[in-house]
C-alpha atoms as a PDB file:
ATOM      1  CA  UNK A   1     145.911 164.915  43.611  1.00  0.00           C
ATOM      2  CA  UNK A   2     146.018 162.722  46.729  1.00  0.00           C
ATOM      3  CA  UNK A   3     142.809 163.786  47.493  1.00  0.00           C
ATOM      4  CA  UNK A   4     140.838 163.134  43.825  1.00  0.00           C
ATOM      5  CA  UNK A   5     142.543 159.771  43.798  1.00  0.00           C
ATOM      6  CA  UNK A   6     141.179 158.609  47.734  1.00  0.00           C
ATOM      7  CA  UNK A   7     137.690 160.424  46.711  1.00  0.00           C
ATOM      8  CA  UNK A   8     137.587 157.899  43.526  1.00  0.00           C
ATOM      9  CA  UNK A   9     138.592 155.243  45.856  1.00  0.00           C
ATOM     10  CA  UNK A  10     135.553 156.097  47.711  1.00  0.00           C
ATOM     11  CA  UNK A  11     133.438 156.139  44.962  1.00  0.00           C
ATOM     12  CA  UNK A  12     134.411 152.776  43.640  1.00  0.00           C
ATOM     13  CA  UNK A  13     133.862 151.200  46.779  1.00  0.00           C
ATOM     14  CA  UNK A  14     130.451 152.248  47.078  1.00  0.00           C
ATOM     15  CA  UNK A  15     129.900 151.629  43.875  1.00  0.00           C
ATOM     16  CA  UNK A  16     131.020 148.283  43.586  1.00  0.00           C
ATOM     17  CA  UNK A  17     129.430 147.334  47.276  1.00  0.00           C
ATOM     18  CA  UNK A  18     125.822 148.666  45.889  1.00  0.00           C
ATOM     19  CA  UNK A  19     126.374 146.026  43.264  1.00  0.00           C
ATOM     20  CA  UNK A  20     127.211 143.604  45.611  1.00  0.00           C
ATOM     21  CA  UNK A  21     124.195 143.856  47.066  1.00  0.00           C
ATOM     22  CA  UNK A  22     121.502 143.164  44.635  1.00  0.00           C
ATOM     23  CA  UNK A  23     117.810 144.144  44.342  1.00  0.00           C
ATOM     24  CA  UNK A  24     117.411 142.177  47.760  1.00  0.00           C
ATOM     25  CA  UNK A  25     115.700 138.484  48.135  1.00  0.00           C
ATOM     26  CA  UNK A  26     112.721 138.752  50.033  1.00  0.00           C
ATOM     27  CA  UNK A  27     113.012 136.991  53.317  1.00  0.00           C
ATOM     28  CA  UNK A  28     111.700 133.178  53.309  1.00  0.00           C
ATOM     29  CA  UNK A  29     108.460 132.568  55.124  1.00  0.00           C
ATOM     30  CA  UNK A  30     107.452 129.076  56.416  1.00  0.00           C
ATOM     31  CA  UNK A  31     104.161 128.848  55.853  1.00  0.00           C
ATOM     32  CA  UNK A  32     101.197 126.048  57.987  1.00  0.00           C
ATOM     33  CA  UNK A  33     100.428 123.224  56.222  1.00  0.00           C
ATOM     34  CA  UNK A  34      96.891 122.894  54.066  1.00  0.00           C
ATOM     35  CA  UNK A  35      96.284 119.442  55.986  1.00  0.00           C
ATOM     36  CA  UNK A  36      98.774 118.619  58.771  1.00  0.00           C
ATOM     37  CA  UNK A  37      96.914 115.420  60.016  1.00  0.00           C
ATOM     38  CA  UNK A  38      98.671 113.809  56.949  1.00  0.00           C
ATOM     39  CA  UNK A  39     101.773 114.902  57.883  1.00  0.00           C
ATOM     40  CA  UNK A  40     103.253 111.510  59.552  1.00  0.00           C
ATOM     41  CA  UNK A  41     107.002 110.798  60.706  1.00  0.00           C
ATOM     42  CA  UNK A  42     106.754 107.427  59.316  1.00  0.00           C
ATOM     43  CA  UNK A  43     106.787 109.059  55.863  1.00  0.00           C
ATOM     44  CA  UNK A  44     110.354 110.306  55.963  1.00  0.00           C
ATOM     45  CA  UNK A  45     113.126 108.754  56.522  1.00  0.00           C
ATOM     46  CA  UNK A  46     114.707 107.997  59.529  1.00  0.00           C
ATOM     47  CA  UNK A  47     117.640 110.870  59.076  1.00  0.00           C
ATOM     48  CA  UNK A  48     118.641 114.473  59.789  1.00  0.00           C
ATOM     49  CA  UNK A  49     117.565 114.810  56.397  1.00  0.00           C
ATOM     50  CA  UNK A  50     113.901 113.675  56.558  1.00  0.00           C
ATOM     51  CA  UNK A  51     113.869 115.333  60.226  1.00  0.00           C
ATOM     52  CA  UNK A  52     113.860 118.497  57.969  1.00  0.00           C
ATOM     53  CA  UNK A  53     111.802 117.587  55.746  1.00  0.00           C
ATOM     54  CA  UNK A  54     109.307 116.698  58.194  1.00  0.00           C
ATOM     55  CA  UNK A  55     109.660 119.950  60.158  1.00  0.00           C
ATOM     56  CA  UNK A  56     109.799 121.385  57.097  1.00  0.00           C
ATOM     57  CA  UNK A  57     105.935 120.257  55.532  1.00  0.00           C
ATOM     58  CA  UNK A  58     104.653 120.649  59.454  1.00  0.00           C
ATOM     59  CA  UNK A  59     106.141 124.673  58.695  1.00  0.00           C
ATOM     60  CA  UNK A  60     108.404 124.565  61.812  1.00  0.00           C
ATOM     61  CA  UNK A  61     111.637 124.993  59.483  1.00  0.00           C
ATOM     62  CA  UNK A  62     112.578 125.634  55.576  1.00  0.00           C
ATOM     63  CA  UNK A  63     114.602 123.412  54.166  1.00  0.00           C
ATOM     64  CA  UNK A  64     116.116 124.131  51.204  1.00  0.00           C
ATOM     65  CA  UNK A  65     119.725 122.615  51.743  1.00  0.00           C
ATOM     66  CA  UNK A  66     120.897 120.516  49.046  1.00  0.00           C
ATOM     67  CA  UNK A  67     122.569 117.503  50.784  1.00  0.00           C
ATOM     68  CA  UNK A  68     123.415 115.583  47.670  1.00  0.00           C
ATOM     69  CA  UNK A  69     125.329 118.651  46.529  1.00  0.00           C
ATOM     70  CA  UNK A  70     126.215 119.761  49.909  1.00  0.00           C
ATOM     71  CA  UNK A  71     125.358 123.191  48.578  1.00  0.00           C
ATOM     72  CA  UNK A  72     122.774 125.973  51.149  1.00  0.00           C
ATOM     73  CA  UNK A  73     119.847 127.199  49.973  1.00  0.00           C
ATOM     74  CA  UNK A  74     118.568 130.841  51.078  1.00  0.00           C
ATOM     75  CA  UNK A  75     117.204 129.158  54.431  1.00  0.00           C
ATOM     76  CA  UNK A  76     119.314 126.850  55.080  1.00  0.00           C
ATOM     77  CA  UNK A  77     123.172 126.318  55.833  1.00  0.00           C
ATOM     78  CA  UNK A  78     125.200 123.467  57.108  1.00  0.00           C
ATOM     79  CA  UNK A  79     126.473 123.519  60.229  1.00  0.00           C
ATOM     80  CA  UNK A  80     129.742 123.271  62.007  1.00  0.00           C
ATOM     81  CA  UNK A  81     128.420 119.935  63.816  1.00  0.00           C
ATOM     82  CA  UNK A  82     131.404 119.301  65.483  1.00  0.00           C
ATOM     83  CA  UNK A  83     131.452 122.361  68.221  1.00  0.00           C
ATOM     84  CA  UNK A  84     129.012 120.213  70.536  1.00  0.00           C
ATOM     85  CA  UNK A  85     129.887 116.623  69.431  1.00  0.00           C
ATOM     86  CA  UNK A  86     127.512 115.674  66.649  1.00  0.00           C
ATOM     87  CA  UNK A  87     128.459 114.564  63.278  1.00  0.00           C
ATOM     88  CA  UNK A  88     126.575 117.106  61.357  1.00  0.00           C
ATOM     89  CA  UNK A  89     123.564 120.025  61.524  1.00  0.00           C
ATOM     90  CA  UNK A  90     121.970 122.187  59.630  1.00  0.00           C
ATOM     91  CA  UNK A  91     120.110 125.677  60.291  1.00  0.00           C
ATOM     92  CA  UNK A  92     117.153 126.959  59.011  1.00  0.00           C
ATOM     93  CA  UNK A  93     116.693 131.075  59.469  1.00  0.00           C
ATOM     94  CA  UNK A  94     113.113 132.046  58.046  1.00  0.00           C
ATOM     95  CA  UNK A  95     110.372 134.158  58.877  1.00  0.00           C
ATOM     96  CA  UNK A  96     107.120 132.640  60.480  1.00  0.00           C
ATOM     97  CA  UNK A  97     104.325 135.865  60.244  1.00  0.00           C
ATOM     98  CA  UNK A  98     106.405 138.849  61.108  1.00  0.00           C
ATOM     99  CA  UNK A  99     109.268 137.059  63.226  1.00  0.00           C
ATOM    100  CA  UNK A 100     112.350 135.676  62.677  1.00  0.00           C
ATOM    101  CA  UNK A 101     112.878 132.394  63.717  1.00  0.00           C
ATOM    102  CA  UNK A 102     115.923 129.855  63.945  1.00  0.00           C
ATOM    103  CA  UNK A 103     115.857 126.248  64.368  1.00  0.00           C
ATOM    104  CA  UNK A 104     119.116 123.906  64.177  1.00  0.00           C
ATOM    105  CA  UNK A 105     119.060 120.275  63.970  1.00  0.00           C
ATOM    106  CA  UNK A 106     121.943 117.819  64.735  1.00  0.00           C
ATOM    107  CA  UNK A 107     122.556 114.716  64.017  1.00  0.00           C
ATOM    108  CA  UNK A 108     124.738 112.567  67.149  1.00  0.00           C
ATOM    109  CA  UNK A 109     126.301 109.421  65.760  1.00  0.00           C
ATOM    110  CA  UNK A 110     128.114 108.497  69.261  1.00  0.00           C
ATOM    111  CA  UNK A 111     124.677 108.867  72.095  1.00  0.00           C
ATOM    112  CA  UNK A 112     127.903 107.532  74.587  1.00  0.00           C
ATOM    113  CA  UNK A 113     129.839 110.762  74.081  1.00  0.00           C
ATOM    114  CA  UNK A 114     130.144 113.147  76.915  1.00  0.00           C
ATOM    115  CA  UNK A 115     128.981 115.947  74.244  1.00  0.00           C
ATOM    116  CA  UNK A 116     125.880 113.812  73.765  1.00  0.00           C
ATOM    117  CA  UNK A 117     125.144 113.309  77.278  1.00  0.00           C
ATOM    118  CA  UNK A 118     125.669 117.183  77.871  1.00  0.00           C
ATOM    119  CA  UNK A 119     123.192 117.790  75.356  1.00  0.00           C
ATOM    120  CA  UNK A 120     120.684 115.263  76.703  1.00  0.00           C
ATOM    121  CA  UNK A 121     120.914 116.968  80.156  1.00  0.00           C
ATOM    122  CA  UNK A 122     119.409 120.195  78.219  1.00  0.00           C
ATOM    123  CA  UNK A 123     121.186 122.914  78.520  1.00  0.00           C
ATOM    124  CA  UNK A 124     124.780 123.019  76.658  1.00  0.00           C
ATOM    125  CA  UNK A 125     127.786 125.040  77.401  1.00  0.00           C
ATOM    126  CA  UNK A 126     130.066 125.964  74.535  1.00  0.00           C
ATOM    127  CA  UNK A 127     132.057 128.469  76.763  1.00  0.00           C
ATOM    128  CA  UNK A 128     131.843 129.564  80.262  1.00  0.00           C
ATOM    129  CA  UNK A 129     133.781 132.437  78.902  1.00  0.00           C
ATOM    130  CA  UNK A 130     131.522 133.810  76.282  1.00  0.00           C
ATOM    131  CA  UNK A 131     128.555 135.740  77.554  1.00  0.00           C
ATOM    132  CA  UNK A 132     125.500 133.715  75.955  1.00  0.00           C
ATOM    133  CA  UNK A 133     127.737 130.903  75.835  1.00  0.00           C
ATOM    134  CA  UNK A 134     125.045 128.190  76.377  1.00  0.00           C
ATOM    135  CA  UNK A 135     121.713 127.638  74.841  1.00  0.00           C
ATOM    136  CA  UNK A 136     118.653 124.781  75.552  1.00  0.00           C
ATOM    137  CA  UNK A 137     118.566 121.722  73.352  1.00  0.00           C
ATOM    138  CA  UNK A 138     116.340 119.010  73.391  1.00  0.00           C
ATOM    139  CA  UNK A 139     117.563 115.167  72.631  1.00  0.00           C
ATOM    140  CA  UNK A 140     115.562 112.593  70.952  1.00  0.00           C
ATOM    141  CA  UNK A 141     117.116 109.522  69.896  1.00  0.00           C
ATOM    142  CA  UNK A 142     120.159 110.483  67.608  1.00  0.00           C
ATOM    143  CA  UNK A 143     119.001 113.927  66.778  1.00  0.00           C
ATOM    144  CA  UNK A 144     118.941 117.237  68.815  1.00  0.00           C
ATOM    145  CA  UNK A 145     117.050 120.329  68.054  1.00  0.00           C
ATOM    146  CA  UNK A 146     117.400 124.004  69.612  1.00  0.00           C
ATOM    147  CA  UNK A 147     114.820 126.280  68.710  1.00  0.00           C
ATOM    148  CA  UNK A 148     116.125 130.280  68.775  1.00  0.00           C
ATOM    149  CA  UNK A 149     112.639 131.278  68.937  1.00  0.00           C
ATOM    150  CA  UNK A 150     110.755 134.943  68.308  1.00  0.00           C
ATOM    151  CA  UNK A 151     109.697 137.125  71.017  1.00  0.00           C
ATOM    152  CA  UNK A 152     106.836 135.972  72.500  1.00  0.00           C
ATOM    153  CA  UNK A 153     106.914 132.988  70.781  1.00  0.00           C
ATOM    154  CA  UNK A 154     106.979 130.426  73.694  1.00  0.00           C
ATOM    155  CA  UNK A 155     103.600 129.037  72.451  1.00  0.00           C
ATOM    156  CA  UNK A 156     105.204 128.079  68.751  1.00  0.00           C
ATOM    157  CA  UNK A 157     108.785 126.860  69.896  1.00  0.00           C
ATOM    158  CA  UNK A 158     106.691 123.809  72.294  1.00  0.00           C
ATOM    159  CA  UNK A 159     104.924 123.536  69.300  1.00  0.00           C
ATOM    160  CA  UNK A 160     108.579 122.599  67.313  1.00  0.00           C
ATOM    161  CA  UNK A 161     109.749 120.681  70.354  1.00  0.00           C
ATOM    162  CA  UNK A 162     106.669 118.612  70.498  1.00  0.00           C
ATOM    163  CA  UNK A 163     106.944 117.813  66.213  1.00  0.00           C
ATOM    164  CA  UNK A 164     110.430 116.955  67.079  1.00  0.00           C
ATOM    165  CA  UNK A 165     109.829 114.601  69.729  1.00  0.00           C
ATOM    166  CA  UNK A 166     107.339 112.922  67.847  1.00  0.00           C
ATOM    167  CA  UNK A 167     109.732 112.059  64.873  1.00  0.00           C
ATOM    168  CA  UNK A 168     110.629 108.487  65.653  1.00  0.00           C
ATOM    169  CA  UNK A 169     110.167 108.802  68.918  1.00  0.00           C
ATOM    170  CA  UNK A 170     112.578 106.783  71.451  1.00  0.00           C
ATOM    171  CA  UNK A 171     111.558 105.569  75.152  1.00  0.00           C
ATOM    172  CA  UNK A 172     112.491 108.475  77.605  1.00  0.00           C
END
């Protein structure tokens, strides 16, 4: 008896994780722009929010993050800011030809903060403990950017860096 009961168990499990599950959304693709000459910072607004969108049109990120209704889209979640100083993030996980790419953006409120100034140096630690406990970021202005980028996809991820850097751009 013991045994037919944990069997059915078993079987309801699976059964209820394959419905879990779903028919599977296919992954989200960014995608080059038709005409990215007309693609101009100064048409966004000067926020996290129109940094996405901007990196967004260019096809360096997907947003699809609802910030109005602070609700995620399938690309895009919001980020626990907070670990390395800035008020908030968000991070956009897509697929850019056959490779998966990741690209967070932050936005620093406080540039006097030691957690700012780590991140302007480059490079920031979040543990000395934790193997892969520090990653690259670049600073511009109020808003940092760290680009998890594909393999072999050095070429692309300057590509992000240099978009970035050209949103509002502020004296280095």
């Amino acid at each position: 008896m013991k045994k037919i009961l944990a069997f059915a168990l078993v079987v309801v499990a699976v059964l209820t994780m394959a419905g879990c599950m779903g028919t599977g959304a296919k992954p989200t693709t960014a995608t080059d722009p038709a005409e990215p000459d007309k693609i101009v910072y100064t048409n966004y607004d000067n926020s996290l929010e129109g940094l996405c969108n901007y990196l967004d049109d260019l096809g360096y990120m997907v947003f699809d993050y609802d910030a109005s209704k602070d609700e995620a889209g399938e690309a895009t979640i919001k980020m626990q800011a907070d670990m390395i100083g800035a008020d908030k993030g968000y991070k956009s996980n897509y697929y850019y030809g056959r490779d998966k790419w990741a690209v967070e953006v932050y936005y620093y409120k406080d540039t006097t903060s030691d957690m700012y100034k780590e991140a302007q140096s480059g490079k920031f630690v979040l543990s000395e403990e934790i193997d892969n406990g520090s990653f690259e970021i670049t600073v511009n202005g109020n808003f940092a950017i760290v680009v998890h980028e594909a393999k072999d996809g050095e070429e692309r991820k300057a590509q992000i860096i240099e978009a970035f850097n050209a949103f509002y751009p502020t004296a280095k």
